[in-house]
Structure formats: C-alpha cells, structure tokens
N, C-alpha and C. Protein backbone atom coordinates (compact mmCIF):
# COMPACT_ATOMS: atom_id res chain seq x y z
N UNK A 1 0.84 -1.18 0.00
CA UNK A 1 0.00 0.00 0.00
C UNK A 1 0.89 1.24 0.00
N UNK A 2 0.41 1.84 -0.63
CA UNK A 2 1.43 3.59 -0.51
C UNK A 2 0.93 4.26 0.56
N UNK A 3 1.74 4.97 1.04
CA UNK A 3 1.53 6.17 2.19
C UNK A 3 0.90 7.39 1.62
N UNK A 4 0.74 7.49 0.65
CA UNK A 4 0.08 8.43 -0.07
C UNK A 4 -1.45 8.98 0.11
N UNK A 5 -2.15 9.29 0.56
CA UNK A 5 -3.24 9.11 0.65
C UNK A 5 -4.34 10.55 -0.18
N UNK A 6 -5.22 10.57 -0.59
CA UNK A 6 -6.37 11.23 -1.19
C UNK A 6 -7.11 11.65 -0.46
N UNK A 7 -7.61 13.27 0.08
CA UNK A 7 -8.28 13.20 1.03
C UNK A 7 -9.08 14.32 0.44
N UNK A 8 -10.63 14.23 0.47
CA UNK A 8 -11.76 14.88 -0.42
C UNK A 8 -12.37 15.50 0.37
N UNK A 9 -13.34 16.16 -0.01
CA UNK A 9 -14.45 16.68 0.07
C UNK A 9 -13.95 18.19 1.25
N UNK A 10 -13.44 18.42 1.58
CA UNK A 10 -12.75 18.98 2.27
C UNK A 10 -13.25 20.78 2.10
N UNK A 11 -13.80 21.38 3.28
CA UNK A 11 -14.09 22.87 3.23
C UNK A 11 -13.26 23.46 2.58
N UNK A 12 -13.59 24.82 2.28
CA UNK A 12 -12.16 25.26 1.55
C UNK A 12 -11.67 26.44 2.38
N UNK A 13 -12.40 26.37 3.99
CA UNK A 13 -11.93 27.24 5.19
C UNK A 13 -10.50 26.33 5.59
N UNK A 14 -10.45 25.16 5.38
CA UNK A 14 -9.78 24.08 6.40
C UNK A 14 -8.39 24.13 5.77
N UNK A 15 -6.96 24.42 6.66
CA UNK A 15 -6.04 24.34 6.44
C UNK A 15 -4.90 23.51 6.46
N UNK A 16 -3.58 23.60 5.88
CA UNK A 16 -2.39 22.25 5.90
C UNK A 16 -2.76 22.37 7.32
N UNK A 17 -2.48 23.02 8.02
CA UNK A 17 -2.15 22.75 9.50
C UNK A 17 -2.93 21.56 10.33
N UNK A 18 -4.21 22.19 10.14
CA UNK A 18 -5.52 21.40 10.64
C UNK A 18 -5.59 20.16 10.01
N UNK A 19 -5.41 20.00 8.41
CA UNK A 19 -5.25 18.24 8.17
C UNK A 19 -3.98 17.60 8.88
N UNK A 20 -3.11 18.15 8.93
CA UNK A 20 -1.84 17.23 9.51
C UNK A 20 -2.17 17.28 10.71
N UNK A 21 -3.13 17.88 11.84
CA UNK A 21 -3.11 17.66 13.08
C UNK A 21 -4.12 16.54 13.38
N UNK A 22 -4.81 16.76 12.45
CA UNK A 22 -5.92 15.78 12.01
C UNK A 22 -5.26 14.40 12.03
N UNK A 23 -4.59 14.18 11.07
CA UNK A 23 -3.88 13.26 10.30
C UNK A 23 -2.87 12.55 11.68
N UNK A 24 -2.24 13.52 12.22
CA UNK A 24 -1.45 12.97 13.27
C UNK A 24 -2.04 11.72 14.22
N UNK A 25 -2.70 11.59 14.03
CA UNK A 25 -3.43 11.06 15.31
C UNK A 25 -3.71 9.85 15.01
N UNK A 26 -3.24 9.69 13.48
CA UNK A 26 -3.11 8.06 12.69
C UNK A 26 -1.58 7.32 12.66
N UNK A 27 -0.60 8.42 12.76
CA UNK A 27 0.50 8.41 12.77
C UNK A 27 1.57 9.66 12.29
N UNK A 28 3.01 9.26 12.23
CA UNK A 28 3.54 10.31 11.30
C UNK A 28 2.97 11.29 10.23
N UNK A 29 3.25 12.20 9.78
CA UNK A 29 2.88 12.72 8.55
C UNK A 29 3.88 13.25 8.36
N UNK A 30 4.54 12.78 6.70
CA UNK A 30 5.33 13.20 6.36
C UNK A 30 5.01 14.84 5.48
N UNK A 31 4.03 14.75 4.95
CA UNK A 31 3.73 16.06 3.86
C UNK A 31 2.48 16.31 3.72
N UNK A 32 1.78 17.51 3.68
CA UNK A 32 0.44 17.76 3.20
C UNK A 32 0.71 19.00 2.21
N UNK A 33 -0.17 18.59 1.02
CA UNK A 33 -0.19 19.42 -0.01
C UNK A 33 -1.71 19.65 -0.39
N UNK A 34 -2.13 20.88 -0.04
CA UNK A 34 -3.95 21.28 0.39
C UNK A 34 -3.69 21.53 -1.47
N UNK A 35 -4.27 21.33 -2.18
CA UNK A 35 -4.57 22.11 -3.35
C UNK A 35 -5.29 23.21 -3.46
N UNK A 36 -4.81 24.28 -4.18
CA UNK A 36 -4.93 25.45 -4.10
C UNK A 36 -5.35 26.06 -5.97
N UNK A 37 -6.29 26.78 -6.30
CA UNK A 37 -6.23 27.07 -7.49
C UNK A 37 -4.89 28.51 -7.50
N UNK A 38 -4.76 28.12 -8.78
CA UNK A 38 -3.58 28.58 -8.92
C UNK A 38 -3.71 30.32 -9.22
N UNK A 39 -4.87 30.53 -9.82
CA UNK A 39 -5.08 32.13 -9.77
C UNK A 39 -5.49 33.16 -8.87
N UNK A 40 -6.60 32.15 -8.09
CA UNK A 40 -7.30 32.78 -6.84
C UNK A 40 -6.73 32.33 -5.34
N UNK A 41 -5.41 31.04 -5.24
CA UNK A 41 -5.24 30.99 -4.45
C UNK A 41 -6.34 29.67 -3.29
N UNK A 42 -7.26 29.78 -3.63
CA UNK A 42 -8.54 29.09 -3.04
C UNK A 42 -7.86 27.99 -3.22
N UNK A 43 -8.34 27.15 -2.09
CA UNK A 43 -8.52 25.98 -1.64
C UNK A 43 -9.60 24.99 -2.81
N UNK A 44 -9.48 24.12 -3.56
CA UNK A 44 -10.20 23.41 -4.53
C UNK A 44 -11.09 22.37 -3.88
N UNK A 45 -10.37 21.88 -2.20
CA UNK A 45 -11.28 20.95 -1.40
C UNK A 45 -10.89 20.02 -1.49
N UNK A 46 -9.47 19.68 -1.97
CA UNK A 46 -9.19 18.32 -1.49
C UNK A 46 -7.37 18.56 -1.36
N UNK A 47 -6.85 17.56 -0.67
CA UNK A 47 -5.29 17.53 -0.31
C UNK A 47 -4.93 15.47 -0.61
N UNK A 48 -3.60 16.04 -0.89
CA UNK A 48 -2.83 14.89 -0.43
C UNK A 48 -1.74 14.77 0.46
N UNK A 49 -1.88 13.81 1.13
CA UNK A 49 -1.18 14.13 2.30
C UNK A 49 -0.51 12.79 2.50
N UNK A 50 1.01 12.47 2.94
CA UNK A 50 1.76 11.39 2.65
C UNK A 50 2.35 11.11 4.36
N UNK A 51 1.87 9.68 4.59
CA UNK A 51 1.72 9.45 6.10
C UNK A 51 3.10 8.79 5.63
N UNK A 52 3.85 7.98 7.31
CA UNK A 52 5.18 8.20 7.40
C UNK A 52 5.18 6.37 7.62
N UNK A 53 4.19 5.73 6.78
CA UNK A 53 4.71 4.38 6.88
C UNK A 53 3.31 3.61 6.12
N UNK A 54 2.99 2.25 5.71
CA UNK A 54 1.91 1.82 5.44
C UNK A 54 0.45 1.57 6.48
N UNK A 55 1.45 1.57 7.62
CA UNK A 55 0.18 0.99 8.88
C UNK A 55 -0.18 2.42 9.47
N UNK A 56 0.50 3.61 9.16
CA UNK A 56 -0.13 4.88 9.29
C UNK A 56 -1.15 5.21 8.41
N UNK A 57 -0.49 5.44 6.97
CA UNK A 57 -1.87 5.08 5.94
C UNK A 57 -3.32 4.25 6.33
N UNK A 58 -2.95 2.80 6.69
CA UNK A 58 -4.40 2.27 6.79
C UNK A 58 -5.12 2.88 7.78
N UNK A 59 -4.86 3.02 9.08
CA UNK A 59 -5.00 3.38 10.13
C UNK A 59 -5.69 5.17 9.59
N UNK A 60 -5.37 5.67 9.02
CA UNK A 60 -5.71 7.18 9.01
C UNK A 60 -7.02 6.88 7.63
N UNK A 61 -6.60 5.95 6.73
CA UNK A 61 -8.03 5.24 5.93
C UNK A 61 -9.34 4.50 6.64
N UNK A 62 -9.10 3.77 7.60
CA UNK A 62 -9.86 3.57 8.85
C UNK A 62 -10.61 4.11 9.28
N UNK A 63 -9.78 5.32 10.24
CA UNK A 63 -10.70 5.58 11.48
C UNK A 63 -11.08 7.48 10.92
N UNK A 64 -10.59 7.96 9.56
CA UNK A 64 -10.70 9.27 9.11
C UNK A 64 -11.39 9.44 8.37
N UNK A 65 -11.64 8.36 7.35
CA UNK A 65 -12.64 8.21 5.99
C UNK A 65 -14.22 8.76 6.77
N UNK A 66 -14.49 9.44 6.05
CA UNK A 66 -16.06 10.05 6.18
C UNK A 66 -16.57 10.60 7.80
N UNK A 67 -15.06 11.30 8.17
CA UNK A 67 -15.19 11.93 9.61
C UNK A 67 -15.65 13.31 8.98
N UNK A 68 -16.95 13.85 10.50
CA UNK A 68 -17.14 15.25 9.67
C UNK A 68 -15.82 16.21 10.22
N UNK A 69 -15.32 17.40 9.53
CA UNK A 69 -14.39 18.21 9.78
C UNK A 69 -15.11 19.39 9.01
N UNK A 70 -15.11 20.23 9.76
CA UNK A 70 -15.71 21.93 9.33
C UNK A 70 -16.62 21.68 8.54
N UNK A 71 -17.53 20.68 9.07
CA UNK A 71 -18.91 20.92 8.68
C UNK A 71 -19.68 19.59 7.37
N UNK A 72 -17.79 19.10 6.83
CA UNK A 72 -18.52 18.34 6.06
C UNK A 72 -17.44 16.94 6.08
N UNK A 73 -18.11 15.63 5.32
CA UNK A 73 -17.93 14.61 5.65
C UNK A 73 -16.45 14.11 4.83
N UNK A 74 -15.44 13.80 5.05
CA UNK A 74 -14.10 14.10 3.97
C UNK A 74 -14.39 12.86 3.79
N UNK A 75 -13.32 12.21 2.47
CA UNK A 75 -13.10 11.29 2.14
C UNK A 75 -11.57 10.97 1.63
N UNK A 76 -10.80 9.64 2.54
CA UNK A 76 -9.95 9.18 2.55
C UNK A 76 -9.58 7.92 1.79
N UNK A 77 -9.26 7.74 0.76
CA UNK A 77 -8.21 6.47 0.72
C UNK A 77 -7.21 6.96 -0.41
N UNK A 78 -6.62 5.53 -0.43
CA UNK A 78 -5.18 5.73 -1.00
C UNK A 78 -4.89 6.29 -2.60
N UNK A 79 -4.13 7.21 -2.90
CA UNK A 79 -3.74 7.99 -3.53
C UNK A 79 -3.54 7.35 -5.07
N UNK A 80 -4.30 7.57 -6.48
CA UNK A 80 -3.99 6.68 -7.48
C UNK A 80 -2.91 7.75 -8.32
N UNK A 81 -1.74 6.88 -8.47
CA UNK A 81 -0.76 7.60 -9.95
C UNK A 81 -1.21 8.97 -10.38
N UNK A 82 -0.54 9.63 -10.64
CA UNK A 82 -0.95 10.67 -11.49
C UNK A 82 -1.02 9.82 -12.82
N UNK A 83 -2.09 9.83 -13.74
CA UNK A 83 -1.95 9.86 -14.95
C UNK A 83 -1.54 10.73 -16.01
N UNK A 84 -0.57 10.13 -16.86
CA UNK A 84 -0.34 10.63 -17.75
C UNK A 84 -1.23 11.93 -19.00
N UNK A 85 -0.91 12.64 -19.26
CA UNK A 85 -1.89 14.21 -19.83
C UNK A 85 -1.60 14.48 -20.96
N UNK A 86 -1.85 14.87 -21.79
CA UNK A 86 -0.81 14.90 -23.20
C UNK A 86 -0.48 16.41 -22.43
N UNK A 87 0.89 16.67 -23.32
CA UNK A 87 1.39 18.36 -23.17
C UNK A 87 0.35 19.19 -23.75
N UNK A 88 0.98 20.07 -23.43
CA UNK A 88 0.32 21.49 -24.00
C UNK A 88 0.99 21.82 -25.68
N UNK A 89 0.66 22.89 -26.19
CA UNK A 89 1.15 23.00 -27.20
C UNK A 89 -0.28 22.97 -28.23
N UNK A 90 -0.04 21.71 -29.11
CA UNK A 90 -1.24 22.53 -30.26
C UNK A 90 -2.60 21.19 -29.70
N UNK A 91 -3.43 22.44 -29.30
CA UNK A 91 -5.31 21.19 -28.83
C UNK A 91 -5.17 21.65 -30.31
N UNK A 92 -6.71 20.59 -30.33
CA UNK A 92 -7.31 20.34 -31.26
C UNK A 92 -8.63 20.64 -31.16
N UNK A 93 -9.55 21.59 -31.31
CA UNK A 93 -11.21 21.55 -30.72
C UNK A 93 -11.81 20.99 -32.16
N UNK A 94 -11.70 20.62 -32.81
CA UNK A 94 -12.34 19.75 -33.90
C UNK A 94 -12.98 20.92 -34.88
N UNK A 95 -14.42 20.53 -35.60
CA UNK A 95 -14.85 21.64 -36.55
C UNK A 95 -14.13 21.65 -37.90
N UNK A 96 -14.13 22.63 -38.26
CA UNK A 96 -13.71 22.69 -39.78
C UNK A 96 -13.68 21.64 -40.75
N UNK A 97 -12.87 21.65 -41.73
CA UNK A 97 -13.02 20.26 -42.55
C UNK A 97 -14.22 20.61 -43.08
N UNK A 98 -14.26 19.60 -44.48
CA UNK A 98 -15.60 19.19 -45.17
C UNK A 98 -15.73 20.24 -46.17
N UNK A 99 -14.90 21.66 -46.58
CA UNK A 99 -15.24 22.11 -47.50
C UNK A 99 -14.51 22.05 -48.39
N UNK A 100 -14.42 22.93 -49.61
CA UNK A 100 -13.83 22.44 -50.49
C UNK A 100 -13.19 23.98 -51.02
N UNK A 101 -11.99 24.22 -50.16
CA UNK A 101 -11.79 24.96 -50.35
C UNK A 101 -11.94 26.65 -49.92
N UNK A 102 -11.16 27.65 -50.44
CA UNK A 102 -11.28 28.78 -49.40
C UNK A 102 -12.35 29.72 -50.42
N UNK A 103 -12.88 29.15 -51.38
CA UNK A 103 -13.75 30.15 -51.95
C UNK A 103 -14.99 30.07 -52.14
N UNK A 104 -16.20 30.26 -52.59
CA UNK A 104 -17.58 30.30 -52.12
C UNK A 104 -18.37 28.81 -53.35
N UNK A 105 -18.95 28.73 -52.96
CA UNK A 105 -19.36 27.43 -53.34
C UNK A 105 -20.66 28.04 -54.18
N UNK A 106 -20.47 27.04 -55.48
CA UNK A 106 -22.00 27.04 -56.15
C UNK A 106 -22.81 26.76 -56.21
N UNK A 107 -24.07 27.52 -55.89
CA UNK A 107 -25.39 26.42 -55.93
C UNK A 107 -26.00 26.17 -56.83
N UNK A 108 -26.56 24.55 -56.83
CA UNK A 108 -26.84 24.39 -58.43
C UNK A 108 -28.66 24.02 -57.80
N UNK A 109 -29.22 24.10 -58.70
CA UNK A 109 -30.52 23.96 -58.27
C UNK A 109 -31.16 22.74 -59.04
C-alpha cells in the first residue's frame, strides 16, 4: 500500500495545519499538499497528504474516511498515480473540414 493518501471533500476554510493535526493522530505525517487554485489561491477541497509508513496510511483510511471536519464529511483512501496528460502546445477543438476549399461554393438547383 502507498503512504500516499487522497483526502476529499474537504471545506475550503480548512487548512495544511488542521489536516496534519488531524492526520497525526493516525500516525507520522510526512507532507500535506492542500490544493490550491492557482489564480485565486482558493482551496479546490481536497489535499494529499503522505503518512510516514503503510500501517499509518491504513490506520488514518480507517478511522478518518467520512469523519465530519468543518462541517462536512471528507473522504480518505489511497492515492492513485498521477496519470499521464498529453502536453500542452497545439489542442485540437475539432470543426472545420468538409469544404472544399477557401472560396464560395456554387449552388446548383
């Protein structure tokens, strides 16, 4: 199991501090990373937070999963891969295509 853990639903009053004190009480905590939008700063409502062994992990999946905290019910378990994203560079939003060309079309009746 990874020490990694996923933790949801989360107010967006509630701070690193308050999850790792939270969190303590399962075991070590090595890191909490609250996610934050990146323009406004705000809290998005969920963190990951990386406990300091596997039997800390279960233990904080246990007895933390769907505890209420500032009002609402979080959700805990273990942390999946980041998946892979394509880069940035050239999207594609689809559309175009299908004509025939850059000049006006004839109608035949």
């Amino acid at each position: 199991m990874a020490t990694k853990l996923y933790v949801g639903n989360l107010s967006y009053d509630t701070t690193e501090d308050q999850i790792k004190e939270l969190f303590s009480q399962a075991g070590s905590v090595v890191s909490v990373d609250l996610i934050a939008d990146k323009h406004s700063g705000r809290s998005k409502g969920f963190a990951f937070v990386e406990m300091g062994g596997d039997e800390a992990a279960k233990t904080a999946i246990t007895t933390l999963n769907d505890k209420e905290i500032d009002g609402r019910n979080i959700i805990v378990n273990e942390a999946k891969p980041r998946e892979d994203r394509p880069s940035g560079g050239s999207r594609s939003y689809g559309g175009g295509g299908g004509g025939g060309g850059g000049g006006y079309r004839q109608r035949r009746f």
